[in-house]
N, C-alpha and C. Protein backbone atom coordinates (compact mmCIF):
# COMPACT_ATOMS: atom_id res chain seq x y z
N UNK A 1 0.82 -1.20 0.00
CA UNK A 1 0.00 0.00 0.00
C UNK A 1 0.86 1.26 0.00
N UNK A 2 1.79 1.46 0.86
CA UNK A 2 2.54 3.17 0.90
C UNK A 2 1.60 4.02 1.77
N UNK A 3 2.47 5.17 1.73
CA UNK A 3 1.34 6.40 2.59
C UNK A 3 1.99 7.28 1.06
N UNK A 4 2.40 6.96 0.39
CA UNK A 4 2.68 8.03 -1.02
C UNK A 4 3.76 9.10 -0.44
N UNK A 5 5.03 8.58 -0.06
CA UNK A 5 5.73 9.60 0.98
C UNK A 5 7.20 9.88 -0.30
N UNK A 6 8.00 10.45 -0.01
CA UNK A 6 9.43 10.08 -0.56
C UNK A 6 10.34 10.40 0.93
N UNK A 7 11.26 9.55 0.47
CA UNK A 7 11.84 9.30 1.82
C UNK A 7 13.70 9.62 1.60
N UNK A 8 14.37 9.76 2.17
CA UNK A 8 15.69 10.16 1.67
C UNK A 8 16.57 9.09 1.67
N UNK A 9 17.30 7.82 0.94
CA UNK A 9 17.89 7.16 0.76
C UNK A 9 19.43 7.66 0.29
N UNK A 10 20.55 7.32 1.21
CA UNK A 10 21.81 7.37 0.47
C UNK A 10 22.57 6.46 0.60
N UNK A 11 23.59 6.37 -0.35
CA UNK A 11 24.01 5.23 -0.61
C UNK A 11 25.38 4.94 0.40
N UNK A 12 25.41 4.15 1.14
CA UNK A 12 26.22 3.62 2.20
C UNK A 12 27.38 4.36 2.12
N UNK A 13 27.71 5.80 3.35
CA UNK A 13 29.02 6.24 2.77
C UNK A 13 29.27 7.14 2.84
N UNK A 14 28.38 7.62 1.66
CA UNK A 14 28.20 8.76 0.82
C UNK A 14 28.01 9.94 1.89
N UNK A 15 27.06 9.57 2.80
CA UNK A 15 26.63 10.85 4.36
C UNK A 15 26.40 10.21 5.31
N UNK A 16 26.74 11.09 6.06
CA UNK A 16 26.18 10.97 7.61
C UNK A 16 24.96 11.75 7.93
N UNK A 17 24.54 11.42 9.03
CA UNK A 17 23.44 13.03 9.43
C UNK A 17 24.13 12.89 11.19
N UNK A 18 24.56 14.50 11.25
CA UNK A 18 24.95 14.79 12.87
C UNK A 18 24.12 16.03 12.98
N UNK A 19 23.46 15.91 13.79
CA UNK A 19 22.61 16.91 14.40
C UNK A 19 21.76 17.19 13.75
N UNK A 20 21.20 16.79 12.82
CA UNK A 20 20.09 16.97 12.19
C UNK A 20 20.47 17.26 10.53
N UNK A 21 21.42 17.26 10.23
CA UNK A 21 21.98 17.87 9.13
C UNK A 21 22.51 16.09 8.02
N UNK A 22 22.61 16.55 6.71
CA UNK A 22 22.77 15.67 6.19
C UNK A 22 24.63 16.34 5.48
N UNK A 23 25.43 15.41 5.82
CA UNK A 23 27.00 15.47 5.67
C UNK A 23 27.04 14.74 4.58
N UNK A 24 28.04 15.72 3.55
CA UNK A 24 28.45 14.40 2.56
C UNK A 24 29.89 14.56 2.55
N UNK A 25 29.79 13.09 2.64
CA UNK A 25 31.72 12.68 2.60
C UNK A 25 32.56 13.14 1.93
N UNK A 26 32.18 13.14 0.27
CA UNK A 26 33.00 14.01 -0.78
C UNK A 26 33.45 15.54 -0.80
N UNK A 27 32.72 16.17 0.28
CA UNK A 27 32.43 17.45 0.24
C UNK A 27 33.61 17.51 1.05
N UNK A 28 33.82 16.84 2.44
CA UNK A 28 34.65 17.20 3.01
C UNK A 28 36.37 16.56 2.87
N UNK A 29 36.28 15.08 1.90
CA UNK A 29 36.82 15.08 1.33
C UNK A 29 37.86 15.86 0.81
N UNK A 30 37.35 16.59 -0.11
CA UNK A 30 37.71 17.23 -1.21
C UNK A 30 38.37 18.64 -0.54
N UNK A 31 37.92 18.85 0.66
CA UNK A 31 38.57 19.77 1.24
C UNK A 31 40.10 19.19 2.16
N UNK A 32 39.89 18.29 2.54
CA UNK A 32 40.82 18.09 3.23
C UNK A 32 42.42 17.58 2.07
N UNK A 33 41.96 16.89 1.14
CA UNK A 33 42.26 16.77 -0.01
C UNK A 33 43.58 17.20 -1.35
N UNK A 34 42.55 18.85 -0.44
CA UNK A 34 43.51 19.98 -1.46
C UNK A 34 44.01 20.33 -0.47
N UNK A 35 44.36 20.11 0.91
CA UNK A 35 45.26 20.74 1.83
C UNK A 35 46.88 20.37 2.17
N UNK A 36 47.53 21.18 1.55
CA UNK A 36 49.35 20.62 1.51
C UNK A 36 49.52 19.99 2.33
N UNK A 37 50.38 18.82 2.07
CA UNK A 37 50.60 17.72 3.39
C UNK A 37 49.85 16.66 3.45
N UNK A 38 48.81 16.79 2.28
CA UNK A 38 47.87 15.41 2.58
C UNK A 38 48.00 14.98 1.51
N UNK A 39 47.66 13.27 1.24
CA UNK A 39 48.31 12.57 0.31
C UNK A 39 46.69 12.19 -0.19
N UNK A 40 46.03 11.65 0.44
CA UNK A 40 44.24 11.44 0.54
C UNK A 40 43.74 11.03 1.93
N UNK A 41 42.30 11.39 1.38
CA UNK A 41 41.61 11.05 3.04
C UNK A 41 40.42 10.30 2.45
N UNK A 42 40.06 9.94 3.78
CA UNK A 42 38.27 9.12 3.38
C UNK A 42 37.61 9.42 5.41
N UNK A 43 36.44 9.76 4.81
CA UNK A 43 35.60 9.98 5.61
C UNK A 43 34.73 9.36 5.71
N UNK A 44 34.05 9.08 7.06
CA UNK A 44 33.26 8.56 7.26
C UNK A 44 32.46 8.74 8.92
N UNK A 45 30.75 8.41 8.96
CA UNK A 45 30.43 9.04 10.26
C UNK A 45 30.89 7.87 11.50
N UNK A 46 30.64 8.56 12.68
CA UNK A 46 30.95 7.00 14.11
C UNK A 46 29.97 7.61 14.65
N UNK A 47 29.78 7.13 15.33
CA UNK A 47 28.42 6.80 16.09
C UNK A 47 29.04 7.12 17.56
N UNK A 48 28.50 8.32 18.59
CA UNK A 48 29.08 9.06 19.93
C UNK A 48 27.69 8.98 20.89
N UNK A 49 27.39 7.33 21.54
CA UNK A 49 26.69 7.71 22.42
C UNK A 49 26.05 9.34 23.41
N UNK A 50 24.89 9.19 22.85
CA UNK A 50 24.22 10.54 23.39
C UNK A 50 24.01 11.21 22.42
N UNK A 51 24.89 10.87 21.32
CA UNK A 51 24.28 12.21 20.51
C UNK A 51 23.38 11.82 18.92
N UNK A 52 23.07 13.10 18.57
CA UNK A 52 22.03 12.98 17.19
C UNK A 52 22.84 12.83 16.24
N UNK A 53 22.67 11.63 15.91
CA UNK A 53 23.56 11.42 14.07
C UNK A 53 24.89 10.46 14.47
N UNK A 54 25.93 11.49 13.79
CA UNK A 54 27.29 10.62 13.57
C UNK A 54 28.10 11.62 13.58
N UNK A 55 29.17 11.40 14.17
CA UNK A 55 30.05 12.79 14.04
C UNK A 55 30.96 12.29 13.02
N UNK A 56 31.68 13.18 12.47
CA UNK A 56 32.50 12.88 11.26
C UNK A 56 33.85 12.74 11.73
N UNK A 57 34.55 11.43 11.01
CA UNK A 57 35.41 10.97 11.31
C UNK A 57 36.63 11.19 10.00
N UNK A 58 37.68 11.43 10.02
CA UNK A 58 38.43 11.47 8.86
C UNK A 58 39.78 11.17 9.10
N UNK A 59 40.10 9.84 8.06
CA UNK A 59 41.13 9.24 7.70
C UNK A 59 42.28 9.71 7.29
N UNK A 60 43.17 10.18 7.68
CA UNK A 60 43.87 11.00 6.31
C UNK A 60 45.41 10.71 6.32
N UNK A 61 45.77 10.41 5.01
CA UNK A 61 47.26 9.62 4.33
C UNK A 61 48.07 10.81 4.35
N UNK A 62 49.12 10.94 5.07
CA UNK A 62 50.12 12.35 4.68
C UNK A 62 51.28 12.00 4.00
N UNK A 63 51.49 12.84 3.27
CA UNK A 63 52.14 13.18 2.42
C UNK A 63 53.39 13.20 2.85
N UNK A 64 54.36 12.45 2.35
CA UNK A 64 56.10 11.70 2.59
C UNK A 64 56.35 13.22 2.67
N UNK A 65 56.80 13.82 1.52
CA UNK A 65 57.72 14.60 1.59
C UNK A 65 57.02 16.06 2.25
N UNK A 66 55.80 16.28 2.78
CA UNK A 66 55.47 17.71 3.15
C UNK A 66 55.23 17.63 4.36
N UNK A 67 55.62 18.49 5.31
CA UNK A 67 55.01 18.91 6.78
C UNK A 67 53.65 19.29 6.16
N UNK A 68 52.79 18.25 7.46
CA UNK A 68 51.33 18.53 7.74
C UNK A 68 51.14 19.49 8.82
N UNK A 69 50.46 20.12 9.00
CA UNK A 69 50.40 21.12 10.37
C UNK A 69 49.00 21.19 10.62
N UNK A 70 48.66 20.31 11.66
CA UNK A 70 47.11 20.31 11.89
C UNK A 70 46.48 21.33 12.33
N UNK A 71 47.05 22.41 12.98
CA UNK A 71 46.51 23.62 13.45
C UNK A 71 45.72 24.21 12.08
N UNK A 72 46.82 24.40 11.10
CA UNK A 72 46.48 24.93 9.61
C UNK A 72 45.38 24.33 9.01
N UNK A 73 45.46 22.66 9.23
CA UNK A 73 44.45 22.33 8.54
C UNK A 73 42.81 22.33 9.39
N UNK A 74 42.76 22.50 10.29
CA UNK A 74 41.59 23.03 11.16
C UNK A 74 41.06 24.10 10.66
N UNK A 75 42.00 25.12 10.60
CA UNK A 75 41.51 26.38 10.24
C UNK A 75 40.84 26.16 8.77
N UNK A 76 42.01 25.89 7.83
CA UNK A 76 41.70 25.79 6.46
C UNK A 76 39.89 24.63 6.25
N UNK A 77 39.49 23.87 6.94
CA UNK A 77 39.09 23.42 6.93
C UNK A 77 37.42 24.04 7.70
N UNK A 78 37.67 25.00 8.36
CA UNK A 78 36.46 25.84 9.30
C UNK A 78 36.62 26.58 7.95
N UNK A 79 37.30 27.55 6.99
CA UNK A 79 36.32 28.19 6.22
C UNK A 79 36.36 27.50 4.97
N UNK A 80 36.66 26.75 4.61
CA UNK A 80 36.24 25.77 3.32
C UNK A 80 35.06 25.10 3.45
N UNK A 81 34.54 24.37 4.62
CA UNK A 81 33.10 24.21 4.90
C UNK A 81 31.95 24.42 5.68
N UNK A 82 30.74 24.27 5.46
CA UNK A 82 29.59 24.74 6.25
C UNK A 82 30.35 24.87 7.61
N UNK A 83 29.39 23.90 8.29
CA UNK A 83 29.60 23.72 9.53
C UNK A 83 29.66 22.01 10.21
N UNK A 84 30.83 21.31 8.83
CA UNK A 84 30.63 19.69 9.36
C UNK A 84 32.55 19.76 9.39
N UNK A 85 32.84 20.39 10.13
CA UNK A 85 34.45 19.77 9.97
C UNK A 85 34.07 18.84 11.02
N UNK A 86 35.17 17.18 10.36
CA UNK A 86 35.18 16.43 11.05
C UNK A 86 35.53 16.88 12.63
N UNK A 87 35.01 15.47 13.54
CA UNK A 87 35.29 16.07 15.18
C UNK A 87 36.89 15.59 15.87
N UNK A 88 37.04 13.96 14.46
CA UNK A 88 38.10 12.95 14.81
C UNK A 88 38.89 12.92 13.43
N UNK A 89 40.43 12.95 13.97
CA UNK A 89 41.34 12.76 12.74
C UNK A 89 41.84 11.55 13.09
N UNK A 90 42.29 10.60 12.32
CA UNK A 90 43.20 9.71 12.62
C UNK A 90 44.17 9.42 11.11
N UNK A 91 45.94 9.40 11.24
CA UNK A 91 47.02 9.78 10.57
C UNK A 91 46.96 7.67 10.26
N UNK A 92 46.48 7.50 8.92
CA UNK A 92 46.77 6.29 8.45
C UNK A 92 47.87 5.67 7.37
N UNK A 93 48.53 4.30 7.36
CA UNK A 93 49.20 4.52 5.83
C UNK A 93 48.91 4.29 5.03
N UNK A 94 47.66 3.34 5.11
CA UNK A 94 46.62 2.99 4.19
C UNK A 94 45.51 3.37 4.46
N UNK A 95 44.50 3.17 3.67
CA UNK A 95 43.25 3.25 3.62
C UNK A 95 42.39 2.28 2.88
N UNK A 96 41.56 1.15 3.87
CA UNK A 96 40.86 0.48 3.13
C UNK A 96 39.35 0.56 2.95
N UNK A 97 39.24 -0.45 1.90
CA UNK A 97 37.41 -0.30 1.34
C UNK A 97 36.41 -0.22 2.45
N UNK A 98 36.90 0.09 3.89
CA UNK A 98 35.54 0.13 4.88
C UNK A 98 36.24 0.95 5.64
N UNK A 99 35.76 1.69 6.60
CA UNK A 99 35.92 2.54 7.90
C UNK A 99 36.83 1.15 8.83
N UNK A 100 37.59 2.00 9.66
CA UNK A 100 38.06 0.56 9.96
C UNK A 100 37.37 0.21 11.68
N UNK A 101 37.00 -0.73 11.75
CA UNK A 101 35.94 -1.54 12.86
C UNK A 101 36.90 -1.21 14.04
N UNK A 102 35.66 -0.90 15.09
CA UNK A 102 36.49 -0.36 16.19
C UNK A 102 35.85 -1.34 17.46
N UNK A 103 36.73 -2.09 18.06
CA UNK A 103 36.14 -3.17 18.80
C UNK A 103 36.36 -3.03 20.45
């Protein structure tokens, strides 16, 4: 039957929702991305007892030959987007096809 609704479907990944808001990964991505010192990142939401949504989590590969300076990239990263800079960084050497399971 239906109630004739549309409903918001995304594809595993792609967003989170923290606080009511819908995050997309590429977006912040792409910022962190173009920031000297980074080689690539991947994002993804975790889940913070108590709260609404997922806070954003980001992976990020640095770059052999450049000083990263996380202060810089905070900043650079508060005016490149809305208001979803990730809450968690973690410095990986890889990056694989899933968020990695936290037990």
């Amino acid at each position: 039957m239906g109630f004739r609704h549309a409903q918001f479907a995304d594809r595993v990944g792609d967003t989170f929702r923290w606080k009511g808001e819908n995050v997309s990964t590429q977006e912040i991505e792409k910022a962190i991305d173009t920031f000297r010192g980074v080689s690539s990142s991947a994002v993804y939401g975790v889940s913070i007892p108590g709260s609404d949504g997922k806070a954003g989590m980001a992976a990020i590969i640095k770059d052999e030959e450049t000083p990263l300076d996380i202060s810089n990239l905070a900043g650079h990263l508060k005016t490149s987007l809305p208001k979803y800079v990730p809450l968690f960084v973690r410095f990986r050497s890889t990056i694989s096809n899933g968020p990695p399971r936290i037990r």
